[in-house]
Protein backbone atom coordinates (compact mmCIF):
# COMPACT_ATOMS: atom_id res chain seq x y z
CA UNK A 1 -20.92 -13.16 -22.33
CA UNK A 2 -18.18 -13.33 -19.58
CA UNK A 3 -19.64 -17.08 -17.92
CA UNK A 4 -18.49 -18.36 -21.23
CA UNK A 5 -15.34 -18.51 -19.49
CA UNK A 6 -16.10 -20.72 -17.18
CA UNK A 7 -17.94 -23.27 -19.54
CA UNK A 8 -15.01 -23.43 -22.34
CA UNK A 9 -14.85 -27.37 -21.84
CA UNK A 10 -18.37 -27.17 -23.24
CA UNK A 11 -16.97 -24.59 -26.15
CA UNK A 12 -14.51 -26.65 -26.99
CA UNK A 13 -16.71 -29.50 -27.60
CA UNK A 14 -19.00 -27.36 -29.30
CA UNK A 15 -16.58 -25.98 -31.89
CA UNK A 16 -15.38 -29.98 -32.88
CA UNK A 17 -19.49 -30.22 -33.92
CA UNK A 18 -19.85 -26.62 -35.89
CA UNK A 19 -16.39 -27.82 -37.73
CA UNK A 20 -18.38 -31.43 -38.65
CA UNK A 21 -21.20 -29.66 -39.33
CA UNK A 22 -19.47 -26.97 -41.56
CA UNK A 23 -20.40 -24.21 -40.11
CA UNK A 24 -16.78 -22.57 -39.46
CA UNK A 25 -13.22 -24.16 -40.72
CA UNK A 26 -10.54 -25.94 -38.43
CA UNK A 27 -8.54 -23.13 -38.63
CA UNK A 28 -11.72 -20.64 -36.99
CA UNK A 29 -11.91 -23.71 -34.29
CA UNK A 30 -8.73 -23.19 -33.37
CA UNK A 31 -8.76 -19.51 -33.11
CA UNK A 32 -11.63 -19.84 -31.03
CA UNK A 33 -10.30 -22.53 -28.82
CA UNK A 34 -6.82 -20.76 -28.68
CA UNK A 35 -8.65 -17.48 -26.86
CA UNK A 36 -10.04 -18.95 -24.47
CA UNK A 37 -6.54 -21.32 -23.51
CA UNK A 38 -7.66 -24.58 -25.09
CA UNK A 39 -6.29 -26.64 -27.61
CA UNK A 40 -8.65 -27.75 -29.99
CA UNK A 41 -6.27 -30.46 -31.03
CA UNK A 42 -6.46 -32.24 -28.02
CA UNK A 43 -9.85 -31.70 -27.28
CA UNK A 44 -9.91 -35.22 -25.66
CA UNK A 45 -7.93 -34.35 -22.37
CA UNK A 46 -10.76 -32.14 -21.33
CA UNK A 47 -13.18 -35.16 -20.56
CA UNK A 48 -13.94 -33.87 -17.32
CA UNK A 49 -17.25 -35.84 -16.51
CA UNK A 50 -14.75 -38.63 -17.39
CA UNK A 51 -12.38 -37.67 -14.42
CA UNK A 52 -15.37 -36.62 -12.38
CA UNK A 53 -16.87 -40.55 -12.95
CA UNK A 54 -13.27 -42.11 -11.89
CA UNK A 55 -13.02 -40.27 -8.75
CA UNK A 56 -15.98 -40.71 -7.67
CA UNK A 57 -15.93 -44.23 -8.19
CA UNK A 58 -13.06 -44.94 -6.30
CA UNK A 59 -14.34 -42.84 -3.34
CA UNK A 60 -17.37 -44.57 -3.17
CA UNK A 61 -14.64 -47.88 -3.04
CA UNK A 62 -13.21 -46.56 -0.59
CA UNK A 63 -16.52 -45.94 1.89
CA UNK A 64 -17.39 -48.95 1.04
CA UNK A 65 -14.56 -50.89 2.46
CA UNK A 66 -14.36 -48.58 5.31
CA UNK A 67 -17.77 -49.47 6.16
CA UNK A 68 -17.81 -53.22 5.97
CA UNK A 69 -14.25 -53.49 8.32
CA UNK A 70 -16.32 -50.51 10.92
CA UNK A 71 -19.69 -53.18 10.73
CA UNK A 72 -17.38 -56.32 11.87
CA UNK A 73 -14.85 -54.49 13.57
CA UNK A 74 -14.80 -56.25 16.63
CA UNK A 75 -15.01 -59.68 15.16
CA UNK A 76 -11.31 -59.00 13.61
CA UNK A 77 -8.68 -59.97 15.25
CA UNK A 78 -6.01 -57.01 16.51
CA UNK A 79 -2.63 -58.01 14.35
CA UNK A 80 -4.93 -58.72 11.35
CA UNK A 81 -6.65 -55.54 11.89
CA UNK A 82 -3.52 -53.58 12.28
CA UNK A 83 -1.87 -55.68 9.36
CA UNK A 84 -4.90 -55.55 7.43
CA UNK A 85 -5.65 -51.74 7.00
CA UNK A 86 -1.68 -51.34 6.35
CA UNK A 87 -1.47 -53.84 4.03
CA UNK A 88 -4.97 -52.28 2.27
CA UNK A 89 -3.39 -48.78 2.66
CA UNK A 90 0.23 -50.00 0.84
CA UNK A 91 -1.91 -51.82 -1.98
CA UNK A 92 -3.98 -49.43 -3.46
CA UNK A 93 -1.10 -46.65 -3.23
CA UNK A 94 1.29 -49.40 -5.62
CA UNK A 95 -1.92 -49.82 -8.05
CA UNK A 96 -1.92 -46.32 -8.28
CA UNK A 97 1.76 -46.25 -8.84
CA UNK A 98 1.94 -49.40 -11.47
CA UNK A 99 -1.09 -46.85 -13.48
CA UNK A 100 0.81 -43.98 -13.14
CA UNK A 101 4.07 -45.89 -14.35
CA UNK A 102 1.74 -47.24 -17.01
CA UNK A 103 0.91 -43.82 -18.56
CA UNK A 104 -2.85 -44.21 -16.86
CA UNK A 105 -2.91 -40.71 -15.30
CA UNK A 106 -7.15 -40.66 -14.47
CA UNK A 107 -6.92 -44.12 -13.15
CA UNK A 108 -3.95 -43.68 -10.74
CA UNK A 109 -5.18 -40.46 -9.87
CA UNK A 110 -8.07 -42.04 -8.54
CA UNK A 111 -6.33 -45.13 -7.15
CA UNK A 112 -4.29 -42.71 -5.34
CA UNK A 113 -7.22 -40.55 -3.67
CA UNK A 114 -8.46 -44.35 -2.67
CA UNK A 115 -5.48 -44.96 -1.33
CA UNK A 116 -5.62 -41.66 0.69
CA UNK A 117 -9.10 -42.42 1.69
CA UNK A 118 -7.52 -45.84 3.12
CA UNK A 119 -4.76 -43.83 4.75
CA UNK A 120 -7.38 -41.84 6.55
CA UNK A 121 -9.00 -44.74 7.83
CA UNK A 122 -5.95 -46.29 8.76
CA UNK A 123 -5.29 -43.54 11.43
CA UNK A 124 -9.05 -43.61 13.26
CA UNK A 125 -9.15 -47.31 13.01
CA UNK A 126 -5.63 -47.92 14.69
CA UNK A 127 -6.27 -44.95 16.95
CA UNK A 128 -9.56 -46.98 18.15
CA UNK A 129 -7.51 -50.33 18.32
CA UNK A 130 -4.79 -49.35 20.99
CA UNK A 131 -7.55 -47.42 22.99
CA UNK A 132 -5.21 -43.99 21.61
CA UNK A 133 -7.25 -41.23 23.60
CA UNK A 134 -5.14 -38.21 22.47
CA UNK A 135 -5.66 -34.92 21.23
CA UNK A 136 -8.20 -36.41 18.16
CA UNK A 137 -8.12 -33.62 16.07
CA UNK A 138 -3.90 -34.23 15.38
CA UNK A 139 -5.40 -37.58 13.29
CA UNK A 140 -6.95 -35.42 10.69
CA UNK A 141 -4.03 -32.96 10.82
CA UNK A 142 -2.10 -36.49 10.04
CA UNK A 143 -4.57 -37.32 7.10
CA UNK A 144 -4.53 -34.09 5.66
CA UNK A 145 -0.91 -33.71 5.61
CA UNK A 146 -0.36 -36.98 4.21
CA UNK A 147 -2.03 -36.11 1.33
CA UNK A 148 -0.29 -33.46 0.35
CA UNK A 149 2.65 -35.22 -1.04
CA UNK A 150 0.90 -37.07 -4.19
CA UNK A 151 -1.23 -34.17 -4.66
CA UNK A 152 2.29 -31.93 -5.13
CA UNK A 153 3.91 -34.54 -7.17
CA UNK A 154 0.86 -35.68 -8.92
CA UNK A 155 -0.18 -32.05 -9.52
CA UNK A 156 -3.69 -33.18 -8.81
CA UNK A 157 -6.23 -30.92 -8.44
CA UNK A 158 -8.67 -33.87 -6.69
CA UNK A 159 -6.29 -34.68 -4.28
CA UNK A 160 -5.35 -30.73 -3.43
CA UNK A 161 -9.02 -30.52 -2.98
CA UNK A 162 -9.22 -33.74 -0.61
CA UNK A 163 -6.40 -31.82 1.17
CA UNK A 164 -8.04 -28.63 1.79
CA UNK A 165 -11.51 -30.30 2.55
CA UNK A 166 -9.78 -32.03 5.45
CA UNK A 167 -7.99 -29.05 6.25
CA UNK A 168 -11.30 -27.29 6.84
CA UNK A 169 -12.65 -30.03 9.06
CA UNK A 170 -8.86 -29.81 11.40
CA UNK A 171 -9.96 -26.16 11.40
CA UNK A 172 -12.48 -26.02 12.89
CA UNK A 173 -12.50 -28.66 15.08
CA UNK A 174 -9.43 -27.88 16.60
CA UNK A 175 -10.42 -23.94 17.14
CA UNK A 176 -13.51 -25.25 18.85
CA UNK A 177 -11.58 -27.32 21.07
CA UNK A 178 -9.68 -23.95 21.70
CA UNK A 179 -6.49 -24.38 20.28
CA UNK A 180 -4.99 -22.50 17.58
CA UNK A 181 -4.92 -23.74 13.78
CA UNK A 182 -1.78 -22.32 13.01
CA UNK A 183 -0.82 -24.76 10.23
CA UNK A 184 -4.17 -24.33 8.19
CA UNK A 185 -2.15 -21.41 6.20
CA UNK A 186 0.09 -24.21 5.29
CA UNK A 187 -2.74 -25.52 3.31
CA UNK A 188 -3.85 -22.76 2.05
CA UNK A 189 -0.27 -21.68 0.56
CA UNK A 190 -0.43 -24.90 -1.33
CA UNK A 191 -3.92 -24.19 -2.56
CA UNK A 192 -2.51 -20.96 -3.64
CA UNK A 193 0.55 -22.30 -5.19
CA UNK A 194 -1.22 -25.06 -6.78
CA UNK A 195 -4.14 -22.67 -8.85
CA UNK A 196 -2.03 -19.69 -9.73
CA UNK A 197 1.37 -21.67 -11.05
CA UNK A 198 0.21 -25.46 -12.00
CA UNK A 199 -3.14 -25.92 -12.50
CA UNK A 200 -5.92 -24.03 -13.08
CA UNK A 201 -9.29 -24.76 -10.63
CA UNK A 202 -12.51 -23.02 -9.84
CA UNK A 203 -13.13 -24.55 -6.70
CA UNK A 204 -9.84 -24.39 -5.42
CA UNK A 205 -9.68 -21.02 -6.00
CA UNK A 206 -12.86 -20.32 -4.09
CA UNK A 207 -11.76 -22.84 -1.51
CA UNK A 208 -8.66 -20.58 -0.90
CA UNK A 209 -11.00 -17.03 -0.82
CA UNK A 210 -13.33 -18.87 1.74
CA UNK A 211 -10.72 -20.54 3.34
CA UNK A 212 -8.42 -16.68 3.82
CA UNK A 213 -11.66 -15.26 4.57
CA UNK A 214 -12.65 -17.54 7.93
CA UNK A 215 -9.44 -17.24 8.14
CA UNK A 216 -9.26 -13.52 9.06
CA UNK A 217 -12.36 -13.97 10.78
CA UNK A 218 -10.76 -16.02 13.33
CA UNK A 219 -7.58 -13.81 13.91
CA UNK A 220 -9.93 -11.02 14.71
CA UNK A 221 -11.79 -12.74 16.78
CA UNK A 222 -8.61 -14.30 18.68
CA UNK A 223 -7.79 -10.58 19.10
CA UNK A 224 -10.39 -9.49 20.72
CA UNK A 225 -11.01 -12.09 23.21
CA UNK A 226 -7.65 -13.58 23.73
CA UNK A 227 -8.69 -17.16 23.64
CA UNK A 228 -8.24 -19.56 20.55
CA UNK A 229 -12.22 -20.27 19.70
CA UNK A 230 -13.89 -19.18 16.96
CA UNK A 231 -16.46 -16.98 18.28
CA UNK A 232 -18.23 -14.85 16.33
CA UNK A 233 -19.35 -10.74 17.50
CA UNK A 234 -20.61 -7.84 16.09
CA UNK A 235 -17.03 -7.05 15.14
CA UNK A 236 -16.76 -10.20 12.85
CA UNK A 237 -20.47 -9.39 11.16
CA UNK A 238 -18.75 -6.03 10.62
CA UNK A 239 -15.31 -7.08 9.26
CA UNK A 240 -17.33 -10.00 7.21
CA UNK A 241 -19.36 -7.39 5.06
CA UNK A 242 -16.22 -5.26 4.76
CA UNK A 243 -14.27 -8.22 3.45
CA UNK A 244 -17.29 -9.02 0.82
CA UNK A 245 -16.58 -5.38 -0.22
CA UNK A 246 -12.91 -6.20 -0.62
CA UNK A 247 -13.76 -9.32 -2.63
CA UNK A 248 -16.08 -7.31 -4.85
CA UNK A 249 -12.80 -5.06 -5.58
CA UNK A 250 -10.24 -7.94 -6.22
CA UNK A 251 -12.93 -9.42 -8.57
CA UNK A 252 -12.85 -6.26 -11.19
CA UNK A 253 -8.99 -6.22 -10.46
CA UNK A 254 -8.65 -9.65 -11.39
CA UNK A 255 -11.27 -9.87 -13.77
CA UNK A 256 -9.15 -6.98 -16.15
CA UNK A 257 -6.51 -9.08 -16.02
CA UNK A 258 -4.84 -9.75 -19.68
CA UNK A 259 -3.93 -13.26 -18.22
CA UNK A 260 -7.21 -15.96 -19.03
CA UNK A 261 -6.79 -17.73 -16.06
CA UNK A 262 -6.73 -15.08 -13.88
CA UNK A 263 -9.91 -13.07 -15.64
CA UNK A 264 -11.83 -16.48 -15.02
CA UNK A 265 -11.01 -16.19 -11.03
CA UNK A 266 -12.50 -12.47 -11.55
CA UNK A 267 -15.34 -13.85 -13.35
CA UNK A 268 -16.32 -16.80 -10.67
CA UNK A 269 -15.38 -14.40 -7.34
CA UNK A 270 -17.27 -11.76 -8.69
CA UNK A 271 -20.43 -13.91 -9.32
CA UNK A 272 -19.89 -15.14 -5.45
CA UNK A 273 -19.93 -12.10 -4.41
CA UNK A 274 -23.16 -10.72 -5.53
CA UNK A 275 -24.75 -13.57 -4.53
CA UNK A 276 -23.15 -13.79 -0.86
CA UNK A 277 -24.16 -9.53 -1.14
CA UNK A 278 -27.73 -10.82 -1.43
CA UNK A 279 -28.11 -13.33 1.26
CA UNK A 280 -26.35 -10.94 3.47
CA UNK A 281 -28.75 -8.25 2.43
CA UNK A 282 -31.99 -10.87 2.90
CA UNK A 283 -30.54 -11.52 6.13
CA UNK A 284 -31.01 -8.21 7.94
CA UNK A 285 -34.25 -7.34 6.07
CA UNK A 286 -35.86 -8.10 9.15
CA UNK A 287 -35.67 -6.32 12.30
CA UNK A 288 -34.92 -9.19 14.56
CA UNK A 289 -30.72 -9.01 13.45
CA UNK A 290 -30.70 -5.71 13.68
CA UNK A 291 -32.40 -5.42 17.33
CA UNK A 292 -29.37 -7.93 18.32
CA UNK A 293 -26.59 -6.23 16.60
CA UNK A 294 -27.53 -2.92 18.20
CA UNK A 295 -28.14 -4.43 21.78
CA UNK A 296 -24.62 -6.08 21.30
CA UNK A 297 -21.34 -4.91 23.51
CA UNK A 298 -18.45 -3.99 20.64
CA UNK A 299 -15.21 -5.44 22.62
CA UNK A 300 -13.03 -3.18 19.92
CA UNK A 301 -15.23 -0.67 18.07
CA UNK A 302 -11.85 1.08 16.94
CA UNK A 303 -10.27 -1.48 15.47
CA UNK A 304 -13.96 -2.53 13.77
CA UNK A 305 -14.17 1.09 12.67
CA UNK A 306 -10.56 0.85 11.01
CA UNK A 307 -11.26 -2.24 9.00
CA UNK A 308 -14.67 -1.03 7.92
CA UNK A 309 -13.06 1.84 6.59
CA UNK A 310 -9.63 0.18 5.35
CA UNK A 311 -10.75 -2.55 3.40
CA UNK A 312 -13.49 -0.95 1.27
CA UNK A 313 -10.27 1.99 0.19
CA UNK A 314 -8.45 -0.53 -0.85
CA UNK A 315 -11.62 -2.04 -2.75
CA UNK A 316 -11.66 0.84 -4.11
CA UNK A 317 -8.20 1.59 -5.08
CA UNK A 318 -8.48 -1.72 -6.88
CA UNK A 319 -11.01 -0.79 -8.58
CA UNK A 320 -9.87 2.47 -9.78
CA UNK A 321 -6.71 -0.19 -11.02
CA UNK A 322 -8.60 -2.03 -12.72
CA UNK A 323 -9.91 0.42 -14.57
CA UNK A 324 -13.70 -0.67 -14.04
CA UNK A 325 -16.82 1.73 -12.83
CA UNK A 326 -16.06 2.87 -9.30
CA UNK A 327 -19.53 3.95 -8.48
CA UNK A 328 -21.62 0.98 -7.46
CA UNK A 329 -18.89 -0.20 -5.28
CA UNK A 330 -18.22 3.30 -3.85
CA UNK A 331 -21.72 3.53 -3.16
CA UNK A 332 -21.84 0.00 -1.36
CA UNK A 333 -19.31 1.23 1.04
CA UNK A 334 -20.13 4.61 2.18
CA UNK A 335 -23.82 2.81 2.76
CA UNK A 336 -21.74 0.32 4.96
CA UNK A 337 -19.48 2.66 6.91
CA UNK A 338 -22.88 5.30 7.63
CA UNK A 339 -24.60 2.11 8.69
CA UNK A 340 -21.80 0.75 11.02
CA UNK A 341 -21.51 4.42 12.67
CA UNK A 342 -25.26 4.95 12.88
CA UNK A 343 -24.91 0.94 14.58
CA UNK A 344 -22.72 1.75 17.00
CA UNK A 345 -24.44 5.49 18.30
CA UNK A 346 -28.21 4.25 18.07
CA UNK A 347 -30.65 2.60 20.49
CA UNK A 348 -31.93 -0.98 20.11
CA UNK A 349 -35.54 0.33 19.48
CA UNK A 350 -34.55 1.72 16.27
CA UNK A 351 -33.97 -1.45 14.50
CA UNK A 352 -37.40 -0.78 11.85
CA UNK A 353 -35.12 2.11 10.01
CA UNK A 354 -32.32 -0.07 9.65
CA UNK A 355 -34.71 -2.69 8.27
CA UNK A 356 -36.52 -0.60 6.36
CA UNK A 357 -32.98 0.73 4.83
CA UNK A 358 -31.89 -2.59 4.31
CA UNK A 359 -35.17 -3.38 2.01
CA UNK A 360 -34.84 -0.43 0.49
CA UNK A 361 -31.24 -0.84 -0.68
CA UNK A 362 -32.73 -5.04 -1.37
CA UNK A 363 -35.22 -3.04 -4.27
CA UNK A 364 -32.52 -0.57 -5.60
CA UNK A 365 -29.61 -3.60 -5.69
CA UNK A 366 -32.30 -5.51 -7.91
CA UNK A 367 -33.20 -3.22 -10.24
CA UNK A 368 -29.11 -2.47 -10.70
CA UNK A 369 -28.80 -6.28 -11.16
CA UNK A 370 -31.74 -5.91 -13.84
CA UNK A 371 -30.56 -2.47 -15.85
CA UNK A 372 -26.71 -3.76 -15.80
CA UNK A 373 -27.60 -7.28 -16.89
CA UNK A 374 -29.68 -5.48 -19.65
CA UNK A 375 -26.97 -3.25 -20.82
CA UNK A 376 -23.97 -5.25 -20.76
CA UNK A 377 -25.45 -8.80 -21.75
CA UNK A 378 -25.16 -10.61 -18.89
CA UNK A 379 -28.17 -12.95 -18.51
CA UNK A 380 -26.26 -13.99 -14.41
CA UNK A 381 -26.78 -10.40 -13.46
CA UNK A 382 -30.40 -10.43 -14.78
CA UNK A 383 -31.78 -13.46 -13.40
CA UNK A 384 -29.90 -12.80 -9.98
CA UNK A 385 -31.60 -9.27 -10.10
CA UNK A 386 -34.88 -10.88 -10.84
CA UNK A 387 -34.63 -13.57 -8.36
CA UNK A 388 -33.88 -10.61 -5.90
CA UNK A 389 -37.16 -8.99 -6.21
CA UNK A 390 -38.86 -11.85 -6.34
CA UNK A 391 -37.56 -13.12 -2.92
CA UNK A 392 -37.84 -9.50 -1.33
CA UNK A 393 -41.42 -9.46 -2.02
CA UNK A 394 -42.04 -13.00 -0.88
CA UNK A 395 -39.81 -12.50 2.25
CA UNK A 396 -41.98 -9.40 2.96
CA UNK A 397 -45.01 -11.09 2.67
CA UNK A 398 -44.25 -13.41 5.07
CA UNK A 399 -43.00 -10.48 7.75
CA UNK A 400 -46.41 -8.72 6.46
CA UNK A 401 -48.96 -10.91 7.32
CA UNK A 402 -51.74 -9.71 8.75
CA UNK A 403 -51.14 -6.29 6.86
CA UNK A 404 -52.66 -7.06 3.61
CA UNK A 405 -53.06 -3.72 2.32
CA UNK A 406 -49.18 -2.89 3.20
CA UNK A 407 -48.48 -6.50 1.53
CA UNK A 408 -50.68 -5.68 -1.77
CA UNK A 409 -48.95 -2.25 -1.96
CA UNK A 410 -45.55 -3.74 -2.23
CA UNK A 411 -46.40 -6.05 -4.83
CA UNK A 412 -47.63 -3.11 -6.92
CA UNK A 413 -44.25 -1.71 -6.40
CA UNK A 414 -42.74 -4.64 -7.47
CA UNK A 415 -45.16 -5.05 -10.14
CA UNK A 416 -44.43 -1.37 -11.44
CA UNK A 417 -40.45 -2.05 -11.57
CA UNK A 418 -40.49 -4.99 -13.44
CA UNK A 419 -43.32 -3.77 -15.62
CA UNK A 420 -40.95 -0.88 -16.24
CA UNK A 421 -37.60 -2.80 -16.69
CA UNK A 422 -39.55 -5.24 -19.54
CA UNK A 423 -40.07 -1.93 -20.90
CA UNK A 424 -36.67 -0.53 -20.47
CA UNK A 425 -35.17 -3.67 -22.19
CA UNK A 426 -37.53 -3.55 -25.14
CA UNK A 427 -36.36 0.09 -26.10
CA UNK A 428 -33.04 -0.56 -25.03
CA UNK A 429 -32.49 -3.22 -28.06
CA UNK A 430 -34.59 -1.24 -30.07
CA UNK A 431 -32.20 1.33 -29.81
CA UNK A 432 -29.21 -0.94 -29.84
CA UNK A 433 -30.92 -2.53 -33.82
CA UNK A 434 -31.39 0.50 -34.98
CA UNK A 435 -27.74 2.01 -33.81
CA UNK A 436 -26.29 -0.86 -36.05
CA UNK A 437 -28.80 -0.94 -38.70
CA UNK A 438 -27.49 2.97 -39.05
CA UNK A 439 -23.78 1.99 -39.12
């Protein structure tokens, strides 16, 4: 099973108690540690709940502090409230570095985020002290960028996530103010730098795909209307399904990877992606979307129709790299590029067929989700295919009411292909016994 992957923390703890229990040897442990890029000698450095604990403790500190100086704020005089949150700010960054000097990595790492949360404070409070009515979003630039140094020298993957979260936050709020965020692919060069050549992280890693994804969303947007908000179109619902495509193909690519780390950023993309595939799917399987996105003026229906068609090739061509099956992807695309022509050529009115397409592609992406998680052993592409007909028939109840015989008709439908799959599975590991049995 390829989530495996992504719970080896819990393997590795797991093989200690087969080797106490006798089941397999030290020697097996290792082996079995060593594939998946663990050491099973040092089995304690991978107390993340541990880590988890400490940093969480200290940023509950640190909201705590933060919120008894906001409650008497005003009370406080102005030099000890300036001196104050530097002197607060200084302190808990030399803990930090007295633990680190110390040998206590966990516990300065932790001082050190509460020291960053301090530093973050420091700027609004002193901000609000000398009445500083600036451009406000620069004071989380400030923070962000701040932290960036002890997360680089630290090589902390807490504080690189503390980073990016603020990061976010400057994003957005400064492209709504409608200015541009040009130094947010600073951030997200460190992210990158950080996952792929010091440490490995999950939610970094989708941090950084999320992050390049909005991203792009906002550059395409700042091309077609030549101002620096994030506003969303048509085009950006367009180029946001095309870029799902895209992810789908970098997640076989990276998932064939001989490298571990990089086949567990396959692994974790590629589950994102089916399930970001579904919502998008649930989304327009009513009609109301699709009345909207047909009504809508496209400010740069060439350029839409040259991403559409650019980014699921080079899905492809990953694909194809990777060495993976090409069909369901393939088939995923030219469904999205007939949809986006048949979008931009069609009158409002005609939004039923495109919800009644959309359902239709809800049932057959289920039952994929079911056969492929039968076949290959993978229980996430089961249950996700499961929950999918489950919610398509709810959703459709709701959007049915009133019609119960259309409503009761679907749930037979439903009824039939599960029925049907629970029968497919059964032979299938029949089959699958009795072709080892015969070897």
């Amino acid at each position: 099973m390829r989530l495996i992957r992504l719970l080896k923390r819990d393997l590795a703890k797991e093989s200690g108690e087969w080797v106490e229990a006798g089941i397999i040897s030290t020697q097996q442990a290792e082996a079995i540690c060593a594939r998946y890029g663990l050491d099973y000698n040092k089995l304690s450095e991978y107390s993340l709940g541990y880590t988890v604990l400490i940093g969480l403790g200290y940023l509950f500190i640190g909201l705590a502090v933060i919120t008894l100086l906001s409650a008497n704020w005003d009370d406080i005089p102005r030099g000890l409230r300036m001196s104050g949150l530097i002197a607060l700010t200084l302190a808990s960054q030399l803990l930090a570095l007295k633990k680190f000097t110390d040998g206590q990595q966990s516990q300065a790492t932790g001082l050190f985020l509460l020291g960053c949360l301090f530093y973050g404070a420091a700027i609004m409070l002193i901000a609000q002290i000398y009445h500083i009515d600036e451009h406000y979003p620069d004071g989380i630039l400030w923070w962000a960028l701040g932290v960036l140094p002890f997360a680089f020298f630290l090589e902390s993957s807490s504080l690189t996530l503390l980073a990016v979260a603020l990061a976010f936050i400057w994003f957005f709020v400064e492209s709504a103010l409608g200015y541009f965020p040009g130094l947010f692919l600073v951030f997200m060069g460190f992210t990158a730098w950080h996952i792929f050549r010091v440490k490995q992280s999950l939610i970094l890693f989708l941090a950084l795909m999320i992050g390049l994804g909005f991203w792009s969303e906002y550059l395409l947007a700042w091309l077609m209307r030549d101002h620096y908000r994030l506003d969303f179109g048509p085009e950006n619902v367009a180029f946001g399904v095309s870029l799902i495509i895209l992810y789908a193909g970098m997640a076989e690519w990276l998932g064939s990877s001989a490298d571990r780390m990089l086949k567990d950023y396959g692994t974790v993309l590629g589950m994102w992606v089916l399930r970001f595939a579904m919502i998008m799917l649930f989304v327009f399987s009513f009609e109301d979307p699709w009345r909207e996105l047909l009504a809508a003026e496209w400010e740069q229906s060439g350029l839409t129709i040259a991403l559409a068609v650019g980014l699921p090739l080079l899905a492809l061509v990953l694909v194809h790299l990777a060495r993976r099956r090409i069909a369901p992807l393939a088939v995923l695309a030219v469904y999205f590029i007939v949809a986006l022509f048949a979008v931009l050529n069609v009158s409002d009115y005609l939004g039923i067929y495109f919800q009644i397409a959309d359902n239709i592609i809800l049932i057959i992406f289920g039952i994929w989700l079911l056969v492929r998680g039968i076949k290959d052993g993978l229980t996430h592409y089961f249950f996700l295919g499961v929950s999918t007909i489950l919610v398509t028939g709810l959703l459709r109840y709701i959007d049915l009411v009133g019609d119960y015989v259309g409503a009761a008709l679907l749930f037979m439908i439903f009824a039939v292909i599960l029925l049907a799959t629970a029968r497919y599975w059964k032979l299938y590991k029949k089959k699958m016994r009795e072709g080892s049995g015969h070897e």
